[in-house]
Protein backbone atom coordinates (compact mmCIF):
# COMPACT_ATOMS: atom_id res chain seq x y z
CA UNK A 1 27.82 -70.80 -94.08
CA UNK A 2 26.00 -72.10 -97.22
CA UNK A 3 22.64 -71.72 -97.30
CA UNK A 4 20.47 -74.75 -96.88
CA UNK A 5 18.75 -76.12 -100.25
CA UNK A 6 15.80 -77.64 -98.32
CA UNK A 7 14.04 -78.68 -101.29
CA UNK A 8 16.78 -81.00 -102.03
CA UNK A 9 17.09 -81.85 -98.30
CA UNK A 10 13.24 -82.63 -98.39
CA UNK A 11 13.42 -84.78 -101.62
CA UNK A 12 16.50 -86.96 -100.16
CA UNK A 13 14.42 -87.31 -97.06
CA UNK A 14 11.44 -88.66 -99.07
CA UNK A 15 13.59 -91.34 -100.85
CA UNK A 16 15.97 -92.73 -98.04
CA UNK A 17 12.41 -93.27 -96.10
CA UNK A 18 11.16 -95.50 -99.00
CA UNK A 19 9.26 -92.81 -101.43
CA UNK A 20 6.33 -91.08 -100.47
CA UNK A 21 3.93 -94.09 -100.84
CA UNK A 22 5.95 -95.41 -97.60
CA UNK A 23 5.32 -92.18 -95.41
CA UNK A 24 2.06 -92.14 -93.77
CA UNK A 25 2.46 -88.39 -91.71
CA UNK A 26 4.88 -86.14 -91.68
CA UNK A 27 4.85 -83.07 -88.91
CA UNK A 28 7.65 -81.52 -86.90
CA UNK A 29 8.49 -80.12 -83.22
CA UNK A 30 11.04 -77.50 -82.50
CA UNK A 31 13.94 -79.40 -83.66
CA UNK A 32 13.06 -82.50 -85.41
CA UNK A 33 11.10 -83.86 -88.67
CA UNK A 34 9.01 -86.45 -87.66
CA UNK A 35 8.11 -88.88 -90.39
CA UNK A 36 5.79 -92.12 -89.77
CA UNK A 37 6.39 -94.75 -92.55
CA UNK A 38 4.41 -97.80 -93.33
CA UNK A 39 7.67 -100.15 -93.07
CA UNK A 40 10.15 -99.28 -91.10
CA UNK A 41 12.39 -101.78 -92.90
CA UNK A 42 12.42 -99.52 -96.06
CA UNK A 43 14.36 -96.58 -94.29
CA UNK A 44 17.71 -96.28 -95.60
CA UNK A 45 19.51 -95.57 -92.47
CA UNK A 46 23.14 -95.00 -93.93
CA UNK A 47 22.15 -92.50 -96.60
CA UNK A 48 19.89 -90.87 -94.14
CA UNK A 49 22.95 -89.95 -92.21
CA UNK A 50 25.04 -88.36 -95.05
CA UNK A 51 22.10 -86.06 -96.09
CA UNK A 52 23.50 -82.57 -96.26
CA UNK A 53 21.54 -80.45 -92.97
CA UNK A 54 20.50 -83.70 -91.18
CA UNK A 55 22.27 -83.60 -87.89
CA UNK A 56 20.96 -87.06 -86.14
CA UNK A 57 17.49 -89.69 -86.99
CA UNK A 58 15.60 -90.67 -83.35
CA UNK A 59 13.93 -93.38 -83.64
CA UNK A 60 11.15 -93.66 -81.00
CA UNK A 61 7.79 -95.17 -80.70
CA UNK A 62 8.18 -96.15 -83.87
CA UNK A 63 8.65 -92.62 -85.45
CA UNK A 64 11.48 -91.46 -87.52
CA UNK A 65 12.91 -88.13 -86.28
CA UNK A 66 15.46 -86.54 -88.54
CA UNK A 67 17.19 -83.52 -85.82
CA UNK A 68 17.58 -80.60 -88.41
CA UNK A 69 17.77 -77.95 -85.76
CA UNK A 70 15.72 -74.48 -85.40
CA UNK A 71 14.78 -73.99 -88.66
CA UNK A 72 12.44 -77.23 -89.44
CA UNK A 73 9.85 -75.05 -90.41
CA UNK A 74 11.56 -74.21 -93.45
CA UNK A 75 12.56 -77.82 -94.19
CA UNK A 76 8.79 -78.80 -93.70
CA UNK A 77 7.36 -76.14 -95.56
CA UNK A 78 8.69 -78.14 -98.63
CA UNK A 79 7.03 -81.08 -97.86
CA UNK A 80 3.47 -78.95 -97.77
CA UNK A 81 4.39 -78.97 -101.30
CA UNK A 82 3.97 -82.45 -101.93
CA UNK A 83 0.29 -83.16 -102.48
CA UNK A 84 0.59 -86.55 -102.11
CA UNK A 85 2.16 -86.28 -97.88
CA UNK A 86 -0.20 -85.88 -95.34
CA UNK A 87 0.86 -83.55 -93.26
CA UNK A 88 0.19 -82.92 -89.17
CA UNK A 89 1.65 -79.13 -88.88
CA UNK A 90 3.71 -78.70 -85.79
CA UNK A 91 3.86 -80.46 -82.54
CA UNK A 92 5.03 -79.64 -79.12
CA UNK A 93 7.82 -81.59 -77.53
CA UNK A 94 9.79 -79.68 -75.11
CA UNK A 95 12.12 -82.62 -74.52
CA UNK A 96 12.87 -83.26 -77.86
CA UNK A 97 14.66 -79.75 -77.81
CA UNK A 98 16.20 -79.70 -74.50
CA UNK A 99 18.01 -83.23 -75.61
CA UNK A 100 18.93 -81.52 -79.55
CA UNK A 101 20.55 -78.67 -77.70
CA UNK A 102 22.49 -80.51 -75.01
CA UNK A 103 23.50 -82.47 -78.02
CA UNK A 104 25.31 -80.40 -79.82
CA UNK A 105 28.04 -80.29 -76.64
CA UNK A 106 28.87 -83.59 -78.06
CA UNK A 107 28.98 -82.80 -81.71
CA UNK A 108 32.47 -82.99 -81.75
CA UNK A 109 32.88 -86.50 -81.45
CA UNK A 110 29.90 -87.18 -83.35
CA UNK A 111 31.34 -85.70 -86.33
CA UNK A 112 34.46 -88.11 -85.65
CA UNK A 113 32.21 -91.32 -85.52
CA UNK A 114 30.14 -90.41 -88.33
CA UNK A 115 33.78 -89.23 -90.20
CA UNK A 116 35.10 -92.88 -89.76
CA UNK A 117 31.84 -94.89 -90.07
CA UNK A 118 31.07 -93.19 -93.90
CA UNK A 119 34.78 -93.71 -94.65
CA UNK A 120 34.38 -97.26 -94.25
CA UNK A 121 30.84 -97.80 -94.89
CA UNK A 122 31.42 -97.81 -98.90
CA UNK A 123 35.09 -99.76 -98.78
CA UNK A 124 33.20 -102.91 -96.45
CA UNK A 125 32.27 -104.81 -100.02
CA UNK A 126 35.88 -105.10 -101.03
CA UNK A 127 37.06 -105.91 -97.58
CA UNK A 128 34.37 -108.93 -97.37
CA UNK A 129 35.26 -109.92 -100.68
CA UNK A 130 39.25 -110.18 -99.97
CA UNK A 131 38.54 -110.98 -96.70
CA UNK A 132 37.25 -114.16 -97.58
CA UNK A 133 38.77 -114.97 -100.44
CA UNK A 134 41.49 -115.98 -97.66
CA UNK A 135 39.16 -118.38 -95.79
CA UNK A 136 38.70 -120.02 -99.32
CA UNK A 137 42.44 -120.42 -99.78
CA UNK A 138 42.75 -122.47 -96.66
CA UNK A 139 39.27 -124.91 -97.49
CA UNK A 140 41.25 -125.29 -101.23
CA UNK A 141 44.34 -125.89 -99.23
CA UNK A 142 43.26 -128.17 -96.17
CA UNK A 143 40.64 -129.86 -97.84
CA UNK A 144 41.38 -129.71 -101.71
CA UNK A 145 44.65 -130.13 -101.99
CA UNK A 146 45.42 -126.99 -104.07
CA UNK A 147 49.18 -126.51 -104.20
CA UNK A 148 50.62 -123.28 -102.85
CA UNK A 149 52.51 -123.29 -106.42
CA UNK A 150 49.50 -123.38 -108.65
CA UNK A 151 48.13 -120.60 -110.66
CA UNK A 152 44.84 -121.48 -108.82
CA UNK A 153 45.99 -120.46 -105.51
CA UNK A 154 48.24 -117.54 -107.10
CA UNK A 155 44.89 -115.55 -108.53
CA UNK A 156 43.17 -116.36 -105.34
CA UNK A 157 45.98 -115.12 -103.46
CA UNK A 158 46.01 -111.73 -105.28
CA UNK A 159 42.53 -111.39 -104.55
CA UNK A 160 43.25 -111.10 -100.72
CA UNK A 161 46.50 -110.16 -100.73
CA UNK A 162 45.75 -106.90 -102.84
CA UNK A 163 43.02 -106.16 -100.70
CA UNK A 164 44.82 -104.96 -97.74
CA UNK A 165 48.25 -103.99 -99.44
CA UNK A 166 46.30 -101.48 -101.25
CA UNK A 167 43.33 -100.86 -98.34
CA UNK A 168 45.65 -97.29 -97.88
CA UNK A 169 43.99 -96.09 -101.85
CA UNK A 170 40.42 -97.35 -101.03
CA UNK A 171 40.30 -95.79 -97.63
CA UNK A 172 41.94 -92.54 -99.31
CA UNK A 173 39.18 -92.24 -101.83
CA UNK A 174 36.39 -92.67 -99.43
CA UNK A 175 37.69 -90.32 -96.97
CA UNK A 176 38.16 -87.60 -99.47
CA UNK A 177 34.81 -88.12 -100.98
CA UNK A 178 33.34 -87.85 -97.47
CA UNK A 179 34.80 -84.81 -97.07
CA UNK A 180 33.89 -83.53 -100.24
CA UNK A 181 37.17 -83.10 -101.36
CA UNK A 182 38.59 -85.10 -104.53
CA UNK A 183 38.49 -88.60 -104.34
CA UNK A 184 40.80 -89.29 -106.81
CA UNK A 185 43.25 -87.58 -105.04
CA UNK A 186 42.96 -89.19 -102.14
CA UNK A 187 43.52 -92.55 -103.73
CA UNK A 188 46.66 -90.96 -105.58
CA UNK A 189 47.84 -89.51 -101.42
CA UNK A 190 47.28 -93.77 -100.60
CA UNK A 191 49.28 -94.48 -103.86
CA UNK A 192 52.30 -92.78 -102.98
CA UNK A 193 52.76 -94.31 -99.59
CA UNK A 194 52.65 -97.44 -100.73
CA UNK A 195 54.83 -96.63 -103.89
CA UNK A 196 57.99 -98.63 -103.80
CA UNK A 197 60.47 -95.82 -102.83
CA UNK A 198 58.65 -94.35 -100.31
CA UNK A 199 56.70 -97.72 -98.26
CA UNK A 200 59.23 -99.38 -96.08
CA UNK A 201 62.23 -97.43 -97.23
CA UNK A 202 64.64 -96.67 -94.90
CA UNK A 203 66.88 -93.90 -94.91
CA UNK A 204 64.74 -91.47 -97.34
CA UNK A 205 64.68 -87.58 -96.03
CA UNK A 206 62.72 -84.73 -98.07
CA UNK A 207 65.04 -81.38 -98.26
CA UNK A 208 67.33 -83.08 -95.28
CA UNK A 209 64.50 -83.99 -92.94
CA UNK A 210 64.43 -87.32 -92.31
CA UNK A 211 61.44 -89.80 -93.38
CA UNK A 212 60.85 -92.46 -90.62
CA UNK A 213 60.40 -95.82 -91.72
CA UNK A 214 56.82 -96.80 -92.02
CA UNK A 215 55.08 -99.52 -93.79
CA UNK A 216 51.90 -98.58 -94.83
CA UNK A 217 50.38 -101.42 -96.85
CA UNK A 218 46.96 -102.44 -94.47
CA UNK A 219 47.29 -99.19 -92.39
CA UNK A 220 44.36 -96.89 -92.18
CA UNK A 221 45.02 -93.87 -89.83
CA UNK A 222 48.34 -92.40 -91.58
CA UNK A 223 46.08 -92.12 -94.91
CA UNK A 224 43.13 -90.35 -92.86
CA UNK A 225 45.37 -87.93 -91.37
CA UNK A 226 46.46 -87.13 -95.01
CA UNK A 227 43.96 -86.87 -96.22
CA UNK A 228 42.02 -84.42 -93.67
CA UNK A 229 45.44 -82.25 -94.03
CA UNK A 230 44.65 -82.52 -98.10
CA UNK A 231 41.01 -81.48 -98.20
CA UNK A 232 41.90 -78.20 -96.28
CA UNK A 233 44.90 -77.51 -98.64
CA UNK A 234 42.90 -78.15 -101.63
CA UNK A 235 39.83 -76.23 -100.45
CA UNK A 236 41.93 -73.64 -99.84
CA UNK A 237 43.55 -73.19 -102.67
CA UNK A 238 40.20 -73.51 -104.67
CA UNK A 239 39.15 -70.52 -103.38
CA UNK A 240 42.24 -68.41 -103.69
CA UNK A 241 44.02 -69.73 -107.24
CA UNK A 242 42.19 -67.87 -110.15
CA UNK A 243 39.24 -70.01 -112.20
CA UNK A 244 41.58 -70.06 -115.15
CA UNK A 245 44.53 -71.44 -113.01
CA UNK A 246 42.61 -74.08 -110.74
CA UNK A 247 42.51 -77.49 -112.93
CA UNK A 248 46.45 -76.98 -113.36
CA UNK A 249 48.04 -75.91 -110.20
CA UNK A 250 44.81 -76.60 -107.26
CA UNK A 251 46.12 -80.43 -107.66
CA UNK A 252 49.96 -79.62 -108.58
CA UNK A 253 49.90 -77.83 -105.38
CA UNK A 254 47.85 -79.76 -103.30
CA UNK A 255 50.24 -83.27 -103.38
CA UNK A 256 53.52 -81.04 -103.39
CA UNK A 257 52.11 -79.63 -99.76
CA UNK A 258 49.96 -83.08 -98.43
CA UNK A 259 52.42 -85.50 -99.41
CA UNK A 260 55.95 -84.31 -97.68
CA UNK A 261 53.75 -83.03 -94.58
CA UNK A 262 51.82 -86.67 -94.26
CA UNK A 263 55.10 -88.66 -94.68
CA UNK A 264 57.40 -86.40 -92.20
CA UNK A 265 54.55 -85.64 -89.51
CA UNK A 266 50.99 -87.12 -90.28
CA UNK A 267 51.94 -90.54 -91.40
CA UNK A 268 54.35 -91.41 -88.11
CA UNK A 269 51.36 -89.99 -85.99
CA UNK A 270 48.98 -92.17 -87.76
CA UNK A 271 50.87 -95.62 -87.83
CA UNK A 272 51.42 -94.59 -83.86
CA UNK A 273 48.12 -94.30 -83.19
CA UNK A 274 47.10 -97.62 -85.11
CA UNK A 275 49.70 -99.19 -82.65
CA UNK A 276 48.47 -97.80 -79.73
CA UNK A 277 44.89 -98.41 -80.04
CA UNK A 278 45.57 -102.23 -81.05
CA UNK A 279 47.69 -102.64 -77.77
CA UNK A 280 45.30 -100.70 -75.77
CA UNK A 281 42.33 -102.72 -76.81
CA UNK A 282 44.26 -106.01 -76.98
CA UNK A 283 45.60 -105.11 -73.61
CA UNK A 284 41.68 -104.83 -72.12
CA UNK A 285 40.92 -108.48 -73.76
CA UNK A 286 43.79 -109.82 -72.05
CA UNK A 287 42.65 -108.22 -68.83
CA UNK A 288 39.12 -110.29 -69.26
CA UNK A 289 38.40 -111.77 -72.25
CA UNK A 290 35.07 -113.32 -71.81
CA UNK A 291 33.69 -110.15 -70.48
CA UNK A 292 35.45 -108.15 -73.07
CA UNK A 293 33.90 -110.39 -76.06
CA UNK A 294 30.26 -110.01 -73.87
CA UNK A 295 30.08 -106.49 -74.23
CA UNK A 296 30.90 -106.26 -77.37
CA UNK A 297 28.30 -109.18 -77.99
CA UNK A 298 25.68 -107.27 -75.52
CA UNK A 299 26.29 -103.82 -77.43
CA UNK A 300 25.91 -104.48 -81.22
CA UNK A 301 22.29 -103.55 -81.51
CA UNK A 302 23.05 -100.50 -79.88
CA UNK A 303 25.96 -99.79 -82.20
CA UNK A 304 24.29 -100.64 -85.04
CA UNK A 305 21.16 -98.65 -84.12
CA UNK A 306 23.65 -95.58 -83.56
CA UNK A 307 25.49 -96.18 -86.67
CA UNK A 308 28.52 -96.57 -84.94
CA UNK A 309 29.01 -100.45 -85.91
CA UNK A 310 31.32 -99.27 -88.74
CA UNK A 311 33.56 -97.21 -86.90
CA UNK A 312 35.10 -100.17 -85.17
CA UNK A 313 37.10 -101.39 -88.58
CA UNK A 314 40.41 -99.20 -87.63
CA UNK A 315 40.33 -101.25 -84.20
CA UNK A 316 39.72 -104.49 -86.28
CA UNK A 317 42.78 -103.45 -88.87
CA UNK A 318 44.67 -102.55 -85.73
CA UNK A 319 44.21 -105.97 -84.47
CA UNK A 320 44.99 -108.01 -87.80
CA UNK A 321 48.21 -106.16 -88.07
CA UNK A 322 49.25 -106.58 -84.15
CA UNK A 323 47.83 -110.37 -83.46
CA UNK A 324 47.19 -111.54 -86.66
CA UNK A 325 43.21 -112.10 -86.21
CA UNK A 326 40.52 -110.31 -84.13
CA UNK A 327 39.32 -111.70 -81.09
CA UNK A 328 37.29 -109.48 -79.74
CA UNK A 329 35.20 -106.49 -82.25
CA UNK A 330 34.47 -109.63 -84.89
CA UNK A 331 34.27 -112.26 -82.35
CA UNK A 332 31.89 -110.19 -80.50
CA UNK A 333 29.62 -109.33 -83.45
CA UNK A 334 29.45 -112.91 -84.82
CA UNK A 335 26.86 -114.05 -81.92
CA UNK A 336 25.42 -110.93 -81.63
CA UNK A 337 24.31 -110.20 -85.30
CA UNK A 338 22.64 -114.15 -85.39
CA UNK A 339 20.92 -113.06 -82.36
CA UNK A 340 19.42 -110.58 -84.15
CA UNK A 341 18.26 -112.73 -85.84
CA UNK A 342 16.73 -114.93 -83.76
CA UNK A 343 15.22 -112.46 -81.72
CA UNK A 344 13.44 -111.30 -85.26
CA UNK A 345 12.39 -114.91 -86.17
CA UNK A 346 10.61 -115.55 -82.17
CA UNK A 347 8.77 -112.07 -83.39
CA UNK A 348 7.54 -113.49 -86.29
CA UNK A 349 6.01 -116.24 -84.63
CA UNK A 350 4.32 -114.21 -82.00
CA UNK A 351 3.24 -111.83 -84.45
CA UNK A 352 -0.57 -111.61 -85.54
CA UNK A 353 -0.43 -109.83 -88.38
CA UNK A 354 0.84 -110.97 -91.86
CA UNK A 355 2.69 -107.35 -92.49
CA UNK A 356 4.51 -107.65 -89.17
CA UNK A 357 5.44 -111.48 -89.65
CA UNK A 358 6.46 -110.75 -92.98
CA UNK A 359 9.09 -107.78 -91.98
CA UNK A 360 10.56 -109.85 -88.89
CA UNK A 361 10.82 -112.66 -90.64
CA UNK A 362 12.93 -111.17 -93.26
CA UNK A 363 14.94 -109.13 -90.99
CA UNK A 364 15.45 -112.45 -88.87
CA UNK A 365 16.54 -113.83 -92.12
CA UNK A 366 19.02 -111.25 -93.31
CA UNK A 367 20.60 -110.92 -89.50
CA UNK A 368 21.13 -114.48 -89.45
CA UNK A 369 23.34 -113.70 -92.04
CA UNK A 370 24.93 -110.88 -91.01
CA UNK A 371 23.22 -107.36 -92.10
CA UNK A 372 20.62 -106.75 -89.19
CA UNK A 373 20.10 -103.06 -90.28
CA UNK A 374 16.70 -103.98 -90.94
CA UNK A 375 15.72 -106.52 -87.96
CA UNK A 376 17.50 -103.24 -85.68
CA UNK A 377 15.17 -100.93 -86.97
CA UNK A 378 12.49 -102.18 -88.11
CA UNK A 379 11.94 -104.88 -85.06
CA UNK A 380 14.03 -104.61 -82.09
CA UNK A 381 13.59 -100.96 -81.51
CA UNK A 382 10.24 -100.83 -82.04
CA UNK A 383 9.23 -102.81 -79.38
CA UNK A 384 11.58 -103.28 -76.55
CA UNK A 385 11.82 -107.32 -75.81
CA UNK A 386 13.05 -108.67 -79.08
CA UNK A 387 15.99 -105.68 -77.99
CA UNK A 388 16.49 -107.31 -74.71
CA UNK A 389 16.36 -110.54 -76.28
CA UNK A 390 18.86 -109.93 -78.86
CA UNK A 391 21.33 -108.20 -76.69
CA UNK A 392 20.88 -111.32 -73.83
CA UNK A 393 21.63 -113.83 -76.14
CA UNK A 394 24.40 -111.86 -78.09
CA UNK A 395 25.98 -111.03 -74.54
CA UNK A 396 25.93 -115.00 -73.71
CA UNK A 397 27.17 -116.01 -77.07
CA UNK A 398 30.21 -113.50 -76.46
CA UNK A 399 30.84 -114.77 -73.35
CA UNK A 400 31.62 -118.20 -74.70
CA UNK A 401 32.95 -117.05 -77.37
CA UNK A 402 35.54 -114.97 -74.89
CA UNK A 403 36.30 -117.72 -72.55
CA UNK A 404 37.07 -120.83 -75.62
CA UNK A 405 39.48 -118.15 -77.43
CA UNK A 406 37.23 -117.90 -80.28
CA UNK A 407 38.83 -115.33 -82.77
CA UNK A 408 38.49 -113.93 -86.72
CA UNK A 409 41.09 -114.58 -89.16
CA UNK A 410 39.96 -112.53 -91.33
CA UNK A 411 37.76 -109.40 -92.27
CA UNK A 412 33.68 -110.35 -92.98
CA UNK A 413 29.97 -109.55 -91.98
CA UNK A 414 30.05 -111.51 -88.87
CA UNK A 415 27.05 -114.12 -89.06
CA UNK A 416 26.81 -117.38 -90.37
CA UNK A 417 27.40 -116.95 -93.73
CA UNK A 418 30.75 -116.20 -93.17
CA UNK A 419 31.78 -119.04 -90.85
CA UNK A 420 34.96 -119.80 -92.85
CA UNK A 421 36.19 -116.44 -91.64
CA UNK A 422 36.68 -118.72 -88.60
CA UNK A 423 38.78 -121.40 -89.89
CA UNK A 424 42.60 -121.60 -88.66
CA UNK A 425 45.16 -121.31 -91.26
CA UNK A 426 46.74 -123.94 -89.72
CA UNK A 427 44.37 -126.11 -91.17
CA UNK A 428 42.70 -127.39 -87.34
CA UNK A 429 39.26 -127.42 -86.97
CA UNK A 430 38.20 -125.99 -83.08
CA UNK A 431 38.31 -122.20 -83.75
CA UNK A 432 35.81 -123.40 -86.14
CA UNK A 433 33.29 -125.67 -84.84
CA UNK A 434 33.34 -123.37 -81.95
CA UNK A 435 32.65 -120.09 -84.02
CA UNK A 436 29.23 -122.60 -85.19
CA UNK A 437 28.29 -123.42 -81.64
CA UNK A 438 28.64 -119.70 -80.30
CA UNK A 439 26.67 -118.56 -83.27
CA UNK A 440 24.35 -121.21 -82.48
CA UNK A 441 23.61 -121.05 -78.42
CA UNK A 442 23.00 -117.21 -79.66
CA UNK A 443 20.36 -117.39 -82.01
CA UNK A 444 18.91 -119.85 -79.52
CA UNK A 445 19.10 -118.33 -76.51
CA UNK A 446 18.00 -114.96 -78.69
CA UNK A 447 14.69 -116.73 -79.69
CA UNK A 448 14.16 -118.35 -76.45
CA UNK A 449 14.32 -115.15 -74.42
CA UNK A 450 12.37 -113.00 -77.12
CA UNK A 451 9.54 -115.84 -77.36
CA UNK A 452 8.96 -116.01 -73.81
CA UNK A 453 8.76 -111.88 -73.34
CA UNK A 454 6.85 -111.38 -75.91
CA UNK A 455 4.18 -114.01 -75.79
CA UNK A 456 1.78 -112.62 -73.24
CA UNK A 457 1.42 -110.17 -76.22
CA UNK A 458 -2.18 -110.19 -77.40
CA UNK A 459 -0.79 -108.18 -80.30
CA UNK A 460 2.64 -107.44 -81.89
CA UNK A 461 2.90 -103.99 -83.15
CA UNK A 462 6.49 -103.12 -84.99
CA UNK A 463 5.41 -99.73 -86.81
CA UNK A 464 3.52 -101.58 -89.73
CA UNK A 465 0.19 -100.60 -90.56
CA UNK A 466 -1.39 -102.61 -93.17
């Protein structure tokens, strides 16, 4: 195993929790750094999960606890270093080690989650952007009178079209990357299944075995397994091909081995899988819908919170490419991200001081539109009712939203600002207006609930000391 740098550890540490002008104490238990910060709303949550020798980040009480494992002292004897840190020296928290020990039964499909979530996380702009860019071709459509025959709608087309076609070369490259592997690679793995000769072709064999017939344009999971079968090949072959020899034949080597393997065994495996999650989770919203769409609408925060919001996207590609929309992951985050929210914005009235108004209101603003990152952290889990009111109204929002039909046509940041996600192709207008009125009861419902919790408050306290 490679030894841990911890001075770069403790320097990525300082900047994903907002410089060292944002930490007010740093000190650490058996396990865990514990870092108290001045906003909350500053920690980068994302990047604090991909920093090399971080295993997990607790948030409790308002403290950040980054779960590096037995040797924290050595992690926190860099941040000694740093004159300008106060420091508290070591604390005792017996609990706090019991739970980081249990944990790592479960690392296994930690590892998975986080795998999937940071392949995603960086590809999310481009799928919002050609996501929409859909929605917009129906308003020019339906309401414009574009023709389908114009260059107009040709270029916009692209736009969304490309998107997904090529979504098997954007996932590619993030996946390798995650697994610091070459990215480029893994975008050239995605290329070649969708190359002409190869995506959709039937009959092709390699040597005399036979190639199944698989379209990959949109697919996700045939890629992944690719690409996890690449990054071993090519780290192994990194190690054992001579210095001199590596730039030439590490690569040469790597595709001849990845590519007949992920088109003969991985590839099949993966488009099976795709299928068989999108039936299985289809098959539990046809069981119940409106209690299917509620949990999802009930659990967001908690997701989100857990970073695990991101490694829903195969189940939402699995859906597009089974039903033709998503109603249930989408659907269910729509009301539950404005209930963020609104849960945020009833804070910010209660609130006494300016610093804590300030942050929820902000965070109320931003969930309202979709990201809630910061009204997650930086409000609802750092005092309990704006939680309970968030996940109350995002629960009845779902339910609705479950028992009209409500669905997603298309890929976006669920939240108002991307209500034409919600409009039919077809060109009617109910999916629509009653996306707007589920989004709607749930911010209100969100803010009722969270105002009436939290107004026997005599003060409001989210972490913020001014």
């Amino acid at each position: 195993m490679a030894k841990k740098n911890y001075a770069a550890i403790c320097n990525s540490i300082i900047a994903v929790c907002g410089g060292e002008n944002n930490i007010s104490r740093i000190s650490h238990c058996m396990t865990r750094l514990r870092v108290q910060l001045l906003d909350g709303s500053k920690l980068n949550r994302e990047e604090a999960g991909k920093i090399p020798g971080v295993l997990n980040l607790v948030v409790q009480n308002g403290e950040y606890q980054f779960v590096i494992g037995q040797d924290v002292p050595n992690l926190y004897a860099e941040f000694i270093k740093h004159e300008g840190l106060k420091t508290g020296g070591e604390v005792t928290d017996a609990a706090a080690l019991k739970q980081d020990t249990e944990a790592k039964k479960g690392n296994v499909m930690n590892t998975i989650m986080s795998f999937i979530g940071g392949t995603f996380s960086p590809v999310i702009p481009v799928l919002i952007a050609g996501g929409l860019t859909g929605a917009v071709l129906t308003l020019l459509t339906a309401f414009f009178g574009v023709s389908t025959e114009s260059g107009t709608y040709t270029v916009i087309y692209a736009i969304n079209q490309a998107t997904f076609y090529f979504l098997p070369i954007f996932i590619g490259f993030s996946a390798a990357n995650r697994l610091k592997s070459n990215g480029f690679l893994g975008a050239f793995l995605g290329a070649i299944l969708l190359f002409s000769t190869i995506n959709n072709v039937e009959g092709l064999n390699f040597l005399g075995i036979p190639i199944q017939q698989i379209s990959y344009n949109s697919t996700v999971f045939p890629v992944i397994l690719g690409v996890l079968f690449m990054a071993v090949v090519y780290r192994f072959l990194s190690k054992v091909v001579p210095v001199y020899l590596r730039t030439i034949f590490v690569p040469l080597i790597t595709m001849l081995i990845t590519v007949p393997v992920t088109l003969i065994v991985l590839g099949p495996i993966g488009n099976l899988m795709g299928t068989w999650l999108a039936n299985g989770v289809f098959a539990i919203y046809r069981a119940a819908p409106p209690v299917a769409v509620m949990i999802i609408g009930i659990t967001t925060p908690l997701m989100v919170f857990f970073g695990m919001n991101n490694a829903t996207y195969p189940i939402v590609f699995a859906l597009l490419a089974e039903v033709g929309s998503d109603p249930l992951i989408c659907t269910g985050m729509a009301p539950a991200n404005v209930a963020v929210g609104g849960a945020c914005l009833a804070a910010a009235l209660i609130a006494k001081d300016i610093n804590d108004r300030s942050v929820a209101t902000g965070a109320g603003i931003t969930a309202l539109c979709g990201i809630t990152e910061p009204g997650v952290y930086g409000v609802l889990f750092t005092k309990k009712y704006p939680l309970i009111g968030a996940m109350v109204g995002g629960g009845i929002g779902g339910l609705l939203a479950g028992l009209v039909g409500m669905t997603q046509y298309v890929i976006s940041t669920p939240g108002f600002i991307s209500i034409p996600a919600y409009i039919n192709p077809d060109g009617t207008s109910a999916n629509l207006i009653w996306a707007m009125v589920v989004m709607v009861l749930a911010v209100t419902v969100a803010f009722g609930v969270t105002y009436v919790l939290g107004f026997g408050c005599q003060k409001v306290d989210f972490g913020i000391k001014a």
